[in-house]
C-alpha atoms as a PDB file:
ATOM      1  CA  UNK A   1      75.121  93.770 116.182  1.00  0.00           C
ATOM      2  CA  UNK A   2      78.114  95.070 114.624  1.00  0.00           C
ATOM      3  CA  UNK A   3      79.159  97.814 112.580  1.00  0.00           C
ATOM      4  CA  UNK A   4      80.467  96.015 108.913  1.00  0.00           C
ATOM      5  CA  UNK A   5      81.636  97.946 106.225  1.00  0.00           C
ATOM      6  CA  UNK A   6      83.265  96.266 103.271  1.00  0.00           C
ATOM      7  CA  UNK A   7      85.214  98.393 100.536  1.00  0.00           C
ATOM      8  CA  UNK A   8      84.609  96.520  96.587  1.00  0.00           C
ATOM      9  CA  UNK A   9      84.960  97.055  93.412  1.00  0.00           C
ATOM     10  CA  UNK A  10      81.972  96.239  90.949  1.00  0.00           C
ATOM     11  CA  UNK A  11      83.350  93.597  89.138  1.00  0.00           C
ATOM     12  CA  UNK A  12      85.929  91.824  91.607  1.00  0.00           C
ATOM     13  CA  UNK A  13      84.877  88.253  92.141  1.00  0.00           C
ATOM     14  CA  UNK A  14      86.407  87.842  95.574  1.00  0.00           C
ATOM     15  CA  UNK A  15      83.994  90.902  96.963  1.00  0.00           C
ATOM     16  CA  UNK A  16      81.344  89.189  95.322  1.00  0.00           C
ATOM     17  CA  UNK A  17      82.352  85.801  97.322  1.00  0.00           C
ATOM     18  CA  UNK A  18      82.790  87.916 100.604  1.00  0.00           C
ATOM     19  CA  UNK A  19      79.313  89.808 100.116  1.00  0.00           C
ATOM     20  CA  UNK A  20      77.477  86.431  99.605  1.00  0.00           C
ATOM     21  CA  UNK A  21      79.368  85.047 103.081  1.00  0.00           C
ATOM     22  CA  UNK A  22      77.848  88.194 105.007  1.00  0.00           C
ATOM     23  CA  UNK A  23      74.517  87.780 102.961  1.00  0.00           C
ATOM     24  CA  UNK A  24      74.473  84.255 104.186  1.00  0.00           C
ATOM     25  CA  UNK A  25      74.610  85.584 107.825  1.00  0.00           C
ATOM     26  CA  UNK A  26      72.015  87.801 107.263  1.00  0.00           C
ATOM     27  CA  UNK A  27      73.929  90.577 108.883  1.00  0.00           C
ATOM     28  CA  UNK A  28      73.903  94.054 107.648  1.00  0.00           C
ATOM     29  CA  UNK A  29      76.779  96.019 106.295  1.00  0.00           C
ATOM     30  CA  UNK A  30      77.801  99.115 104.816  1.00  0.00           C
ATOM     31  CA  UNK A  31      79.399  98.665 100.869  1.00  0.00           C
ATOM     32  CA  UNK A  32      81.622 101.205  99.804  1.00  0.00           C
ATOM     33  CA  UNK A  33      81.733 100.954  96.159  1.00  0.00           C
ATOM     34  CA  UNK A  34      84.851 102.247  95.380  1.00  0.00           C
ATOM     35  CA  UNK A  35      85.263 101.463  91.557  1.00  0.00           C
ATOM     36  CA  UNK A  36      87.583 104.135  89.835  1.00  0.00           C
ATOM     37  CA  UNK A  37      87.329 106.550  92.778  1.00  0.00           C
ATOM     38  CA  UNK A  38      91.007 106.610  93.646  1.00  0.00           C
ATOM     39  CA  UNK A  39      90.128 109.496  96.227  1.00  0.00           C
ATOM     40  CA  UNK A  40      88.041 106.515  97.937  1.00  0.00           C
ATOM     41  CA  UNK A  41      90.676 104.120  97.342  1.00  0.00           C
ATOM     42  CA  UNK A  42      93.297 106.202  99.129  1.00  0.00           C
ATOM     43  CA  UNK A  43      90.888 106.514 102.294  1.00  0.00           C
ATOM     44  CA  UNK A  44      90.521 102.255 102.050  1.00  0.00           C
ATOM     45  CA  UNK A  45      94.448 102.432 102.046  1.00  0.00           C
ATOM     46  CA  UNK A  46      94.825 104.775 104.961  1.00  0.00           C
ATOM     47  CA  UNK A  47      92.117 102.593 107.027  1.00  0.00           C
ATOM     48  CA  UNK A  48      94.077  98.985 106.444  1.00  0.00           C
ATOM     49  CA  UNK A  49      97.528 100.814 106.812  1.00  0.00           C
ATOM     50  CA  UNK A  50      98.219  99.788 103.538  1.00  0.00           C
ATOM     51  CA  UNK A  51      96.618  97.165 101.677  1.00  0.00           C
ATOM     52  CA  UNK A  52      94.984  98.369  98.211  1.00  0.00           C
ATOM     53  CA  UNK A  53      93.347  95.203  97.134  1.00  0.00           C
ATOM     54  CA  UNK A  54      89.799  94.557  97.209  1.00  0.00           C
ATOM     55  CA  UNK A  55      87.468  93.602  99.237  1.00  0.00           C
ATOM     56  CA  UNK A  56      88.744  94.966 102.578  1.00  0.00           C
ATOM     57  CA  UNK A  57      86.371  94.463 105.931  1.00  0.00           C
ATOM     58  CA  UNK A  58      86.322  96.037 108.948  1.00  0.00           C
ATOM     59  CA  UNK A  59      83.830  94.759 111.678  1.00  0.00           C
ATOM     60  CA  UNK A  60      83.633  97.629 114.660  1.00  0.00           C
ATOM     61  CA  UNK A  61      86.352  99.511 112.960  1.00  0.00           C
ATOM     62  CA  UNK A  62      88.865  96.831 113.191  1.00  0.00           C
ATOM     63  CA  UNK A  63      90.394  95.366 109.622  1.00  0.00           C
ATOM     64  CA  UNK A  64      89.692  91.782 109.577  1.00  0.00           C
ATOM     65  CA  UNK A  65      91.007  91.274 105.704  1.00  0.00           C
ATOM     66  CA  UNK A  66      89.665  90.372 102.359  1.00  0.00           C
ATOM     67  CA  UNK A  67      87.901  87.433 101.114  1.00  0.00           C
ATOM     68  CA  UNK A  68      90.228  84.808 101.865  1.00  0.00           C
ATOM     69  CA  UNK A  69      89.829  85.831 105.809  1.00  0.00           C
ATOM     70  CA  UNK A  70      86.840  86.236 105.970  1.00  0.00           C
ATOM     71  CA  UNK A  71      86.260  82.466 104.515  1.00  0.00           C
ATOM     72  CA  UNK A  72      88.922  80.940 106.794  1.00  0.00           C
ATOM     73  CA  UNK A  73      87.382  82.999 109.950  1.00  0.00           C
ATOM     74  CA  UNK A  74      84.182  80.996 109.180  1.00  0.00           C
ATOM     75  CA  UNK A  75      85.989  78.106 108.699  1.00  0.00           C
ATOM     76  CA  UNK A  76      87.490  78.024 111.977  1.00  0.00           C
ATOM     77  CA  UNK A  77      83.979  78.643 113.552  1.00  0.00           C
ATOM     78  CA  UNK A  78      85.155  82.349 114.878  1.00  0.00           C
ATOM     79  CA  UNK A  79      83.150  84.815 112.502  1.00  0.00           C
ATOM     80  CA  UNK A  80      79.674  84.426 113.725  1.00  0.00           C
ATOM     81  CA  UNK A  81      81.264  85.767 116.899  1.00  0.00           C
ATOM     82  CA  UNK A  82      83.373  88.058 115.222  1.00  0.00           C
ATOM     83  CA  UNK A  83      79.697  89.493 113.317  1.00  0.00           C
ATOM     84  CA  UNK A  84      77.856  88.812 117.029  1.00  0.00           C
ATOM     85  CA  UNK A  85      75.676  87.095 114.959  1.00  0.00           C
ATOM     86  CA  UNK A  86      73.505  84.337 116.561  1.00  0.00           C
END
């Protein structure tokens, strides 16, 4: 399985649409709440290279996007592999 982390803030609706994708896969992965922690959101920037928008998900390290990337992954039939999800 893979390592998925996904950086939100409490009351963004697009992390809320990308958590209930990954719930739907029944994968696990790691939520970094990161709601007026600007110490956290500076680490989020420094992992995407710059993108300070919310959700950002990295699968095995690698940045895959936000909500809208996530949906168009599945979509196009590539995030189950992307997860390793069966």
């Amino acid at each position: 399985m893979a390592k998925i982390e996904i950086y939100t803030w409490s009351t963004c609706p697009y992390c809320r649409r990308a958590k209930e994708l990954l719930d739907s896969k029944n994968v696990e992965y790691t939520e970094y709440d990161i709601t007026g922690d600007e110490a956290a959101r500076e680490k989020m920037k420094e992992r995407t290279g710059g993108p300070k928008s919310v959700p950002q998900i990295f699968v095995d390290d690698e940045l895959i996007g936000g909500c809208d990337d996530i949906h168009a992954l599945e979509k196009q039939g590539e995030l189950d592999k992307i997860l390793k999800a069966a």
